[in-house]
N, C-alpha and C. Protein backbone atom coordinates (compact mmCIF):
# COMPACT_ATOMS: atom_id res chain seq x y z
N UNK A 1 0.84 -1.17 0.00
CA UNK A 1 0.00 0.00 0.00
C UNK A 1 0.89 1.24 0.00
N UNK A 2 0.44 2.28 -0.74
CA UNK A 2 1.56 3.46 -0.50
C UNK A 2 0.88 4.20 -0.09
N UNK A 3 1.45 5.43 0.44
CA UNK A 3 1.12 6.71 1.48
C UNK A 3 1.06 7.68 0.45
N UNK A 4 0.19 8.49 0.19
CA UNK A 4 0.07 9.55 -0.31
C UNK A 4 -0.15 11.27 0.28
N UNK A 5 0.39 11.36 -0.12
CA UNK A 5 0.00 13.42 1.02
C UNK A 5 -1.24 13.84 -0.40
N UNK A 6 -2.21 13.97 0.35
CA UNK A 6 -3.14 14.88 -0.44
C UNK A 6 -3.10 16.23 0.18
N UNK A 7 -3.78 16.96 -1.04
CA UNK A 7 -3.79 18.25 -0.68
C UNK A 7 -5.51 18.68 -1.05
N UNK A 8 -6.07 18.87 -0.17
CA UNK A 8 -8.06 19.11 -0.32
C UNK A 8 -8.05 20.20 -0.83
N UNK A 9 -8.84 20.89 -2.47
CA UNK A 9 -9.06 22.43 -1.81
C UNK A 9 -10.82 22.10 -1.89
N UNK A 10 -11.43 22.99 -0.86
CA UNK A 10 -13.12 22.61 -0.99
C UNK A 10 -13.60 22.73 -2.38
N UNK A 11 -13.33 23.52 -2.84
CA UNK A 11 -13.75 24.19 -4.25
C UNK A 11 -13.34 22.84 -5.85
N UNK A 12 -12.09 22.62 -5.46
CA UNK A 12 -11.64 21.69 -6.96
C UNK A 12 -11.38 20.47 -6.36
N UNK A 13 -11.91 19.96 -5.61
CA UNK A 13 -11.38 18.54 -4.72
C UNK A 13 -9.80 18.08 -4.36
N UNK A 14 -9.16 17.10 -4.51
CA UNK A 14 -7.81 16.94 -3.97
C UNK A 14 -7.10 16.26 -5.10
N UNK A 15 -5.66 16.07 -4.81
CA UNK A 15 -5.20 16.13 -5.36
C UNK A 15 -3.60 15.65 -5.17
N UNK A 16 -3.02 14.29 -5.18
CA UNK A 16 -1.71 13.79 -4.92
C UNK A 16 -0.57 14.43 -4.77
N UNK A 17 0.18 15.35 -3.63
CA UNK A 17 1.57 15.85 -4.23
C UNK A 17 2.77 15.55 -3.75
N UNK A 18 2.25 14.11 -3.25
CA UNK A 18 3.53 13.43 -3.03
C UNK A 18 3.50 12.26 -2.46
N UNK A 19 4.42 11.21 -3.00
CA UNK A 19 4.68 9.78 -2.39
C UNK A 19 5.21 9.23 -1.21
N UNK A 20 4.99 8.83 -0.49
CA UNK A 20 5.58 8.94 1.34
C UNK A 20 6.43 7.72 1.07
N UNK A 21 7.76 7.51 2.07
CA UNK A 21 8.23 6.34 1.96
C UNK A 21 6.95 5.20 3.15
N UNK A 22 7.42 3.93 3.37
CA UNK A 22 7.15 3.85 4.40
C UNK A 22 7.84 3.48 5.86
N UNK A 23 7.93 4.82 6.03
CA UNK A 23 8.38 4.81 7.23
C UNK A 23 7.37 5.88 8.13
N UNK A 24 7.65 6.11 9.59
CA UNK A 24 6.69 7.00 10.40
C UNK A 24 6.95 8.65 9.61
N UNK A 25 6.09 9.18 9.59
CA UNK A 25 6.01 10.95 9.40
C UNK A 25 4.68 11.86 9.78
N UNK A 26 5.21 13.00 9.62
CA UNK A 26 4.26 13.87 10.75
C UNK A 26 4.09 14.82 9.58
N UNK A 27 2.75 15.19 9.65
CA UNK A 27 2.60 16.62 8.60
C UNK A 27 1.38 17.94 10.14
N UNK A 28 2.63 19.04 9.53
CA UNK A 28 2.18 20.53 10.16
C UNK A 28 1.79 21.07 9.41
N UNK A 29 0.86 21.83 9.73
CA UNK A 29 0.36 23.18 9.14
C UNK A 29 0.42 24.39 10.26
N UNK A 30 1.22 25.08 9.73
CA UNK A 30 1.76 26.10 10.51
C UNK A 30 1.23 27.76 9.91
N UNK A 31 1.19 28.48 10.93
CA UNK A 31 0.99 30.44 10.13
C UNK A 31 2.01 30.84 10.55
N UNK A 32 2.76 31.56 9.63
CA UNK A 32 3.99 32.94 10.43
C UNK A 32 4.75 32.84 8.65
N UNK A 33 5.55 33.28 8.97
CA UNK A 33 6.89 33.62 7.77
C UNK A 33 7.61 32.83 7.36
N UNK A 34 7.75 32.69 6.31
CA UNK A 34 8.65 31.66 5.57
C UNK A 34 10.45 31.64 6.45
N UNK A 35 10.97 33.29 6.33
CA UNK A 35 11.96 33.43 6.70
C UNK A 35 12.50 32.97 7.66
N UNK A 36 13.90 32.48 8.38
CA UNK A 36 14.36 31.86 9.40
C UNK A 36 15.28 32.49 10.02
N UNK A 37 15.77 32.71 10.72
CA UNK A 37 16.11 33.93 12.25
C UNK A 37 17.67 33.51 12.13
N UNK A 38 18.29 34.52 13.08
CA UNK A 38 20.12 33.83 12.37
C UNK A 38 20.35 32.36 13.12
N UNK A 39 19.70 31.62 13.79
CA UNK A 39 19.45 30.57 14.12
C UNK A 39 19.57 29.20 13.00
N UNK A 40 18.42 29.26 12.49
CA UNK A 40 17.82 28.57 11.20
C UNK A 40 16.19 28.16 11.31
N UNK A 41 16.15 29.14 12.48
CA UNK A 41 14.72 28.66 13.00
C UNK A 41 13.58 29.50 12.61
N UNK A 42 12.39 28.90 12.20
CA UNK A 42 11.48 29.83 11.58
C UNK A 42 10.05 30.38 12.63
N UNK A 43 9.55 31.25 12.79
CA UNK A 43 8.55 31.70 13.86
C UNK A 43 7.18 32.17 13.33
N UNK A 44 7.18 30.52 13.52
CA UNK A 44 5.47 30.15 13.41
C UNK A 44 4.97 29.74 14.49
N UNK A 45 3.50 29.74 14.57
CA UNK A 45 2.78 29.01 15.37
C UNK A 45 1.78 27.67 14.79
N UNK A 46 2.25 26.85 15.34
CA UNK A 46 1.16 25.65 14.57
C UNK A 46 -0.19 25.66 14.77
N UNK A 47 -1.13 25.15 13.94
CA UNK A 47 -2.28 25.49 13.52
C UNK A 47 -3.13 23.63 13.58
N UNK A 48 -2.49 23.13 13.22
CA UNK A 48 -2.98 21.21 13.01
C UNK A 48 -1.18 20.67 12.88
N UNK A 49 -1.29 19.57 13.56
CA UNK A 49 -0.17 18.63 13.90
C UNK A 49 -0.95 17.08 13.83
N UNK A 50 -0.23 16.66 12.69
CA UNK A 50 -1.01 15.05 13.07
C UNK A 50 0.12 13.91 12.78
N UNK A 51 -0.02 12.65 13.02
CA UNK A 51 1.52 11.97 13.26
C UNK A 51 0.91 10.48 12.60
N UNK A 52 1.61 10.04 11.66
CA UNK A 52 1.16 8.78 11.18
C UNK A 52 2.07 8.16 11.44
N UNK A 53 1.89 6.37 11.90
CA UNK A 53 2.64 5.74 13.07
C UNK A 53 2.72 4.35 11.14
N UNK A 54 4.06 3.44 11.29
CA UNK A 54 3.80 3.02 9.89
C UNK A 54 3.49 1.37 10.45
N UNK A 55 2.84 1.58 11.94
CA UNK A 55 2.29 -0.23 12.11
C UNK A 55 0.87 -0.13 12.00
């Protein structure tokens, strides 16, 4: 079975944009700025966090 990342929009339905290995991964949706601080760190706040486990 393979993992797919969809992407929903309400309006044109969804849509594949990418193949997952299988292994565990987490997808964020975050708000703030692309840009990253002299760190490398970027300052967002997360919005949805969800964690797919691969057993």
């Amino acid at each position: 079975m393979k993992r797919l990342l969809l992407v929903h929009n309400l309006v044109h339905g969804q849509s594949v944009v990418y193949e997952l290995d299988d292994k565990d991964f987490a997808v964020e949706l975050v708000e703030g700025e692309p840009e990253t601080d002299d760190q490398g760190e970027m300052d967002v706040e997360s919005r949805f966090f969800i964690r797919v486990d691969s057993e």
